[in-house]
Protein backbone atom coordinates (compact mmCIF):
# COMPACT_ATOMS: atom_id res chain seq x y z
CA UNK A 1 -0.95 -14.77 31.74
CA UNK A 2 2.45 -14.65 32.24
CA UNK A 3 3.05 -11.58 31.48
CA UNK A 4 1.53 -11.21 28.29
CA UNK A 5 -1.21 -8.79 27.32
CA UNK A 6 -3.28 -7.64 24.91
CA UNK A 7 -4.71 -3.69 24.17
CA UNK A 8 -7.05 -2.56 21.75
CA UNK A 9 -8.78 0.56 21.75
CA UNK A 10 -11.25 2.73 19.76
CA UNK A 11 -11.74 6.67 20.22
CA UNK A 12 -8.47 7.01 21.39
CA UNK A 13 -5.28 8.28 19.69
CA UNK A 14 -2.43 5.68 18.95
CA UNK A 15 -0.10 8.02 20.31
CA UNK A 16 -2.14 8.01 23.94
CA UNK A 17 -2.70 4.69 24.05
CA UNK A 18 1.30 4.00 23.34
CA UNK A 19 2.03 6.15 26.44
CA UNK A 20 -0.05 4.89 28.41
CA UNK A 21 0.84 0.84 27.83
CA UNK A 22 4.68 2.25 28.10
CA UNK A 23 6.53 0.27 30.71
CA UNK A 24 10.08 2.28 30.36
CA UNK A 25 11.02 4.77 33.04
CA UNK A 26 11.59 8.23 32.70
CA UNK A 27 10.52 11.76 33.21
CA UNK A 28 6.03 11.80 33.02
CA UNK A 29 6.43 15.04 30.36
CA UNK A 30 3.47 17.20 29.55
CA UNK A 31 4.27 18.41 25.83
CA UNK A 32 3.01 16.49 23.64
CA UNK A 33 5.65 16.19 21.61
CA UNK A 34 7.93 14.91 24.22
CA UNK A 35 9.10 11.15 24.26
CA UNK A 36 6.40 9.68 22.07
CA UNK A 37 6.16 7.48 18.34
CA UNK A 38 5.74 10.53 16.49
CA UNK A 39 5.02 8.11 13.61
CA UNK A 40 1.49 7.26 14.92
CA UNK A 41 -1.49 8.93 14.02
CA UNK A 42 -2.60 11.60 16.15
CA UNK A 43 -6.43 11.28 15.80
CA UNK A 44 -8.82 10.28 18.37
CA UNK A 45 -10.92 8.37 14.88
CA UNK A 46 -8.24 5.54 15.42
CA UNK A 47 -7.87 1.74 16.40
CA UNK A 48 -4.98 0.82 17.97
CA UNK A 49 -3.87 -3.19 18.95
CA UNK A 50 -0.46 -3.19 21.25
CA UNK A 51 0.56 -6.88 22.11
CA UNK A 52 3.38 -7.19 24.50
CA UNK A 53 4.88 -10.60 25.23
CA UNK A 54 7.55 -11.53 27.66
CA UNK A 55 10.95 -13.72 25.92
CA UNK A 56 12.97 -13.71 28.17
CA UNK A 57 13.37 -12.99 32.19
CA UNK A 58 15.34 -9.67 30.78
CA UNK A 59 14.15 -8.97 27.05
CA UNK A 60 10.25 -8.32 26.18
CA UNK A 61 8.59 -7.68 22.95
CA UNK A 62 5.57 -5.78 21.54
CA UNK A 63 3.59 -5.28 18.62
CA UNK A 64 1.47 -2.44 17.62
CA UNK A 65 -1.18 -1.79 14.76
CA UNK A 66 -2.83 1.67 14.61
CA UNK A 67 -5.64 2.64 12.01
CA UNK A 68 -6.31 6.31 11.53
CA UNK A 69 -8.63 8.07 9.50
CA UNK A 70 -9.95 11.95 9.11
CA UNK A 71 -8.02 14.91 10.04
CA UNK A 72 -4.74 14.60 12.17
CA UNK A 73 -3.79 16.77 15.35
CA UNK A 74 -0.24 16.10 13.78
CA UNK A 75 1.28 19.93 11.98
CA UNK A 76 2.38 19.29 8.57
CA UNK A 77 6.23 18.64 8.25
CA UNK A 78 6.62 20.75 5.05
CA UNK A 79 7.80 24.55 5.13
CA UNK A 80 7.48 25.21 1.50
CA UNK A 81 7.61 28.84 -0.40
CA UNK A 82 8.11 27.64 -3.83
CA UNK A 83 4.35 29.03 -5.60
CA UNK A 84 3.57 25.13 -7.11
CA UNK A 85 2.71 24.61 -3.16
CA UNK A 86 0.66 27.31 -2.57
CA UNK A 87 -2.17 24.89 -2.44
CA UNK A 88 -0.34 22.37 0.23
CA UNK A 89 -2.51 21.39 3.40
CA UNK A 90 -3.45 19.21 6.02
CA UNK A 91 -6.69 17.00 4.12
CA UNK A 92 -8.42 13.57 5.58
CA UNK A 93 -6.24 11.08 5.23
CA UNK A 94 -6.27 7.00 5.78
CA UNK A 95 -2.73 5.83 7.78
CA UNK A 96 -1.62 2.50 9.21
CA UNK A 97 1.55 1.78 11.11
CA UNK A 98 2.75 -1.50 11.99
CA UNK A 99 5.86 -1.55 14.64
CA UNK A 100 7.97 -4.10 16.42
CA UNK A 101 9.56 -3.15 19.71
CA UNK A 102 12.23 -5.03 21.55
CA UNK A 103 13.36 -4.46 24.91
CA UNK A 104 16.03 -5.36 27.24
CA UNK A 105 16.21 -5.03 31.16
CA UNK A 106 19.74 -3.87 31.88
CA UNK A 107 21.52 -3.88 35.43
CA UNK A 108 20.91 0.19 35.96
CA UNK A 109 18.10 0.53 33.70
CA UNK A 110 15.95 -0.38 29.91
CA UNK A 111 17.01 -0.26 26.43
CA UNK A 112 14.03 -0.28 23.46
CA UNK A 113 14.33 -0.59 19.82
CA UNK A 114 11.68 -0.43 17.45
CA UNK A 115 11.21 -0.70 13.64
CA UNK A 116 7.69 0.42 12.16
CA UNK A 117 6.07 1.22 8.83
CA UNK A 118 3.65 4.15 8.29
CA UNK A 119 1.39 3.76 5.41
CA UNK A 120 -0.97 7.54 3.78
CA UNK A 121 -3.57 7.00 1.47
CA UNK A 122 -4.39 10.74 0.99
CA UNK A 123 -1.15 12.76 2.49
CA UNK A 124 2.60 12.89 2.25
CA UNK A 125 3.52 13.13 5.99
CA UNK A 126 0.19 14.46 6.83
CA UNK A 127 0.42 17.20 3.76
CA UNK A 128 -2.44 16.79 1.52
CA UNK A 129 -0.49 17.32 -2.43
CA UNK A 130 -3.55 17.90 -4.50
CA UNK A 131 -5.21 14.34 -5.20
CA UNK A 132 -3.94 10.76 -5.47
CA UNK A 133 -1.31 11.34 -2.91
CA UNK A 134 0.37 8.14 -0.81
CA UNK A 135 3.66 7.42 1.07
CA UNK A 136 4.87 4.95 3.01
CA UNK A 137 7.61 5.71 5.72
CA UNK A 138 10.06 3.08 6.88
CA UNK A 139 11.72 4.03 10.67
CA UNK A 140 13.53 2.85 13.53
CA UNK A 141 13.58 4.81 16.98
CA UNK A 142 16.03 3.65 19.68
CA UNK A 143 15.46 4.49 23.33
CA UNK A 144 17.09 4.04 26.68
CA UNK A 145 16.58 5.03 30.23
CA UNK A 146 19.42 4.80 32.55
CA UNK A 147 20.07 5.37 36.43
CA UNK A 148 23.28 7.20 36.46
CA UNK A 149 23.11 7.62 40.64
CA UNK A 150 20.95 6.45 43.23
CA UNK A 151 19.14 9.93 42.94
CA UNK A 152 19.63 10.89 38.99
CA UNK A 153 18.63 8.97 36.14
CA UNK A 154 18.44 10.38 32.23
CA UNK A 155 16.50 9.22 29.69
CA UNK A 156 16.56 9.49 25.81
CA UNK A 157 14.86 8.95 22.49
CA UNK A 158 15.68 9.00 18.77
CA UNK A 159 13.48 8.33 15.90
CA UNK A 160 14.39 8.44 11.74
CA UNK A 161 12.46 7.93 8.90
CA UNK A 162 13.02 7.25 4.76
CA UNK A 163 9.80 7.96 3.04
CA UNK A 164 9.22 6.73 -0.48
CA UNK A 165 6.05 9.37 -1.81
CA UNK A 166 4.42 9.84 -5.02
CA UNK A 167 1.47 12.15 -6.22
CA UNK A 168 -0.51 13.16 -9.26
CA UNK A 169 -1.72 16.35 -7.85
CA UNK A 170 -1.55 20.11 -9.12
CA UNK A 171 -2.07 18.96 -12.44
CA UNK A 172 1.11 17.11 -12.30
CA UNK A 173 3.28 19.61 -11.91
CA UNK A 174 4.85 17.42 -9.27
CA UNK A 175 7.24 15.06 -10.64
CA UNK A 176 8.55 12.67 -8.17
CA UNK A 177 10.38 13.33 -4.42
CA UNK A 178 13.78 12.17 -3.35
CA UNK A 179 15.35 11.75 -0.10
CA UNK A 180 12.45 12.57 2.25
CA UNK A 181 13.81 12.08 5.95
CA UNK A 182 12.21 12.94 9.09
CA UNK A 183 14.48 12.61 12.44
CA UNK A 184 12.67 13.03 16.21
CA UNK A 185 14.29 13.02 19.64
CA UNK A 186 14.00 14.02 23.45
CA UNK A 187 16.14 13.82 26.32
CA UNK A 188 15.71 14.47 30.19
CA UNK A 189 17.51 14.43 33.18
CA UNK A 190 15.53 13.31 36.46
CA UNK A 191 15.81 13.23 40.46
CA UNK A 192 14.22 11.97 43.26
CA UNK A 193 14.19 12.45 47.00
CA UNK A 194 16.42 15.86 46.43
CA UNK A 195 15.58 18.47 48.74
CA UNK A 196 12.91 16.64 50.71
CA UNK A 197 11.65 12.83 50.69
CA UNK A 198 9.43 12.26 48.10
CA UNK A 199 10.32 14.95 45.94
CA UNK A 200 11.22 14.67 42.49
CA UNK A 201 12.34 17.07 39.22
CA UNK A 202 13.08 16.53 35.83
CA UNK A 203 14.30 18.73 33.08
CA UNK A 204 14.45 18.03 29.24
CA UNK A 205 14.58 18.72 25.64
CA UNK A 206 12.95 17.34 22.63
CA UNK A 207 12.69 18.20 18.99
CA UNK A 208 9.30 17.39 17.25
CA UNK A 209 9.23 15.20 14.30
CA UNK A 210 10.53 17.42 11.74
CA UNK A 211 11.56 16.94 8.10
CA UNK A 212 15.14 17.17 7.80
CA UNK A 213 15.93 16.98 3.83
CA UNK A 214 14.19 16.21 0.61
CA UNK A 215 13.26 17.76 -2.60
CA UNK A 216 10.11 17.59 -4.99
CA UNK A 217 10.80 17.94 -8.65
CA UNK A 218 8.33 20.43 -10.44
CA UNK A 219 7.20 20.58 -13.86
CA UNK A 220 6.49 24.27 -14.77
CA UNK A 221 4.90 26.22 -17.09
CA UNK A 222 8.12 28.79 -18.31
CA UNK A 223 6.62 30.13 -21.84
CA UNK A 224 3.41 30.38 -23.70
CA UNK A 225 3.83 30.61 -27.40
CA UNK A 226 1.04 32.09 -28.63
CA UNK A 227 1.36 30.87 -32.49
CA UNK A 228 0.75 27.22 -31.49
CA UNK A 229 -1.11 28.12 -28.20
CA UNK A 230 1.40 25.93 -26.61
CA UNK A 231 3.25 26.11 -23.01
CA UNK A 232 6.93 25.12 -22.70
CA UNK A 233 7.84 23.19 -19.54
CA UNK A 234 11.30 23.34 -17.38
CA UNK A 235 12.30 20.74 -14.64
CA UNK A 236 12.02 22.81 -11.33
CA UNK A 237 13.86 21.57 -7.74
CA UNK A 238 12.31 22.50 -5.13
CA UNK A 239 13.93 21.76 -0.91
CA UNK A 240 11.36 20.52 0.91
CA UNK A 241 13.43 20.22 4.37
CA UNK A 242 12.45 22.90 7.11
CA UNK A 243 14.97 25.61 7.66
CA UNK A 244 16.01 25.87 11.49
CA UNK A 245 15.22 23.45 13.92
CA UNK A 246 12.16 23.28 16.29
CA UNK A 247 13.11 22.95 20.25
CA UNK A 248 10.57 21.97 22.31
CA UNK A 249 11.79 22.35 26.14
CA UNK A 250 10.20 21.62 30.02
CA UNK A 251 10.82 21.65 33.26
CA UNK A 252 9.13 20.04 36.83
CA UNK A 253 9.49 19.85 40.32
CA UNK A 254 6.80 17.46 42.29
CA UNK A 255 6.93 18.44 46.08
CA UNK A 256 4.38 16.89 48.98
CA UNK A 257 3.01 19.03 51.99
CA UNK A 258 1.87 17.86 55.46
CA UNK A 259 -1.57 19.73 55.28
CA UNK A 260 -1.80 20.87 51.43
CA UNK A 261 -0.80 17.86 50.27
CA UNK A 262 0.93 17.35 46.62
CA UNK A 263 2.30 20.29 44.37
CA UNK A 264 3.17 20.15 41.05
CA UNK A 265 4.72 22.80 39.17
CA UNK A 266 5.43 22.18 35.08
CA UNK A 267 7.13 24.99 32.90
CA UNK A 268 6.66 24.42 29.19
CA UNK A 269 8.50 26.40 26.12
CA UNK A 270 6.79 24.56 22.73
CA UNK A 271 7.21 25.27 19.33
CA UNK A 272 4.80 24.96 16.58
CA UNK A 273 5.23 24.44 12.57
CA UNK A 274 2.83 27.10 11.77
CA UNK A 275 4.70 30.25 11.24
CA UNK A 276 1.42 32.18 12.25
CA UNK A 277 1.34 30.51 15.66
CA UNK A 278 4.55 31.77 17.82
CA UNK A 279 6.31 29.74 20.22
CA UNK A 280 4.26 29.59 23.89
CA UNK A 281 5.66 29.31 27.06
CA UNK A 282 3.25 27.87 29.82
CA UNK A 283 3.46 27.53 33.73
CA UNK A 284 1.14 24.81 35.36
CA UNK A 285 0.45 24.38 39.34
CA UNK A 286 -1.35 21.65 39.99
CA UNK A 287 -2.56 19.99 43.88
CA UNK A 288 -3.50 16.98 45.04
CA UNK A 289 -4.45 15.78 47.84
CA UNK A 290 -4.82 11.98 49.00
CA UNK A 291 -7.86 11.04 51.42
């Protein structure tokens, strides 16, 4: 009562069940990518808890705990051509993220700010680093929706991380990372009532969570002596950030119909990790009708 409530699903993704619970305004995106805790894990093998809580008349909180396990929908992060990675890949993992989220009811719209924690037993941001590989990753998103007229509103989200990772993998060639950061973030502008009433459009941008700088140091093998049947070692860097930046965009318009009721047409450019997989562009039209 009062307000309050309390989620928990199983068999669902965190990520799902955090859009769906949302109570911001914005633009209903179709990428998947698109306004959402890229943090979370991204399986359906998951348990998710959201509790949401009012303060005050204007400010609310939350709480979430999500339990993953398995193999992740989520693309590795890691674009990596130095040959100690040849062996790098997505592998079943065990994840937990705790987050806080407060928000606050302004005059012409909401303001949200969360701060979470994203524990791998198995992975390094979903990369599997031969065996004994954990990280935790400590990150704040901010996000506000705001009604700029009576027809227009925009909307926007930013997410970074710091994660602190260590493995014993590859025969521990891998030393020890530094500096791993991951930034996310989306933006749209919508309308309503436009050309006719009831209409509505909404265009945006988003970048998917992406790792933006860090380095591995490498141990590797640089002579073989074969007297002593010995290999010398050198101290290898290795940049771990992606090169170029992943854009992720869409567009809508949401029209109704005396006789053939509700159209709705989506136009979606996304962007994958995989180098193999080029980027797709898609065009849904959708119909509903309301008896």
């Amino acid at each position: 009562g009062g307000g309050k409530s309390v989620t928990v699903a199983q068999g669902f993704s965190a990520r799902t069940m955090d859009r769906m619970t949302a109570t911001s305004g914005g633009a209903p995106f179709l990428s998947r990518n698109a306004f959402v805790d890229g943090y979370l894990p991204d399986t359906q093998h998951a348990l998710t808890g959201i509790v949401r809580t009012p303060l005050t008349s204007k400010v609310s909180a939350d709480f979430l705990f999500a339990y993953g396990y398995g193999e992740d929908r989520q693309e590795t992060l890691f674009d990596i051509t130095a040959p100690a990675f040849d062996g790098v890949s997505q592998a079943p993992f065990d994840k937990a993220v705790l987050r806080a989220g407060i928000n606050f009811d302004l005059a012409r719209g909401q303001l949200r700010v969360e701060q979470g924690i994203r524990h791998e037993d198995g992975t390094i941001l979903d990369a599997q680093f031969g065996e004994n590989s954990m990280a935790s990753t400590y990150y704040t998103a901010v996000e506000a929706y705001w009604r700029l007229l009576p027809k227009w509103r925009v909307k926007a989200r930013v997410a970074a991380g710091y994660t602190k990772a260590k493995t014993d993998g590859f025969g521990a060639f891998v030393d020890e990372f530094s500096g791993l950061t991951t930034t996310q973030f989306s933006m749209a502008l919508a309308g309503d009532n436009l050309i006719s009433n009831g209409d509505s459009f909404w265009v945006g941008v988003s970048q998917p969570m992406q790792l933006t700088s860090g380095e591995a140091r490498l141990n590797l093998p640089t002579a073989f002596d074969k007297q002593t049947e010995t290999l010398s070692f050198s101290s290898v860097t290795a940049p771990l950030g992606v090169s170029g930046q992943r854009l992720d965009y869409e567009a809508s318009y949401r029209f109704k119909t005396k006789k053939l009721g509700a159209f709705r047409l989506n136009l979606l450019h996304q962007t994958f990790s995989n180098d193999d997989v080029r980027p797709q562009m898609t065009l849904l039209i959708r119909n509903g009708f309301t008896f």
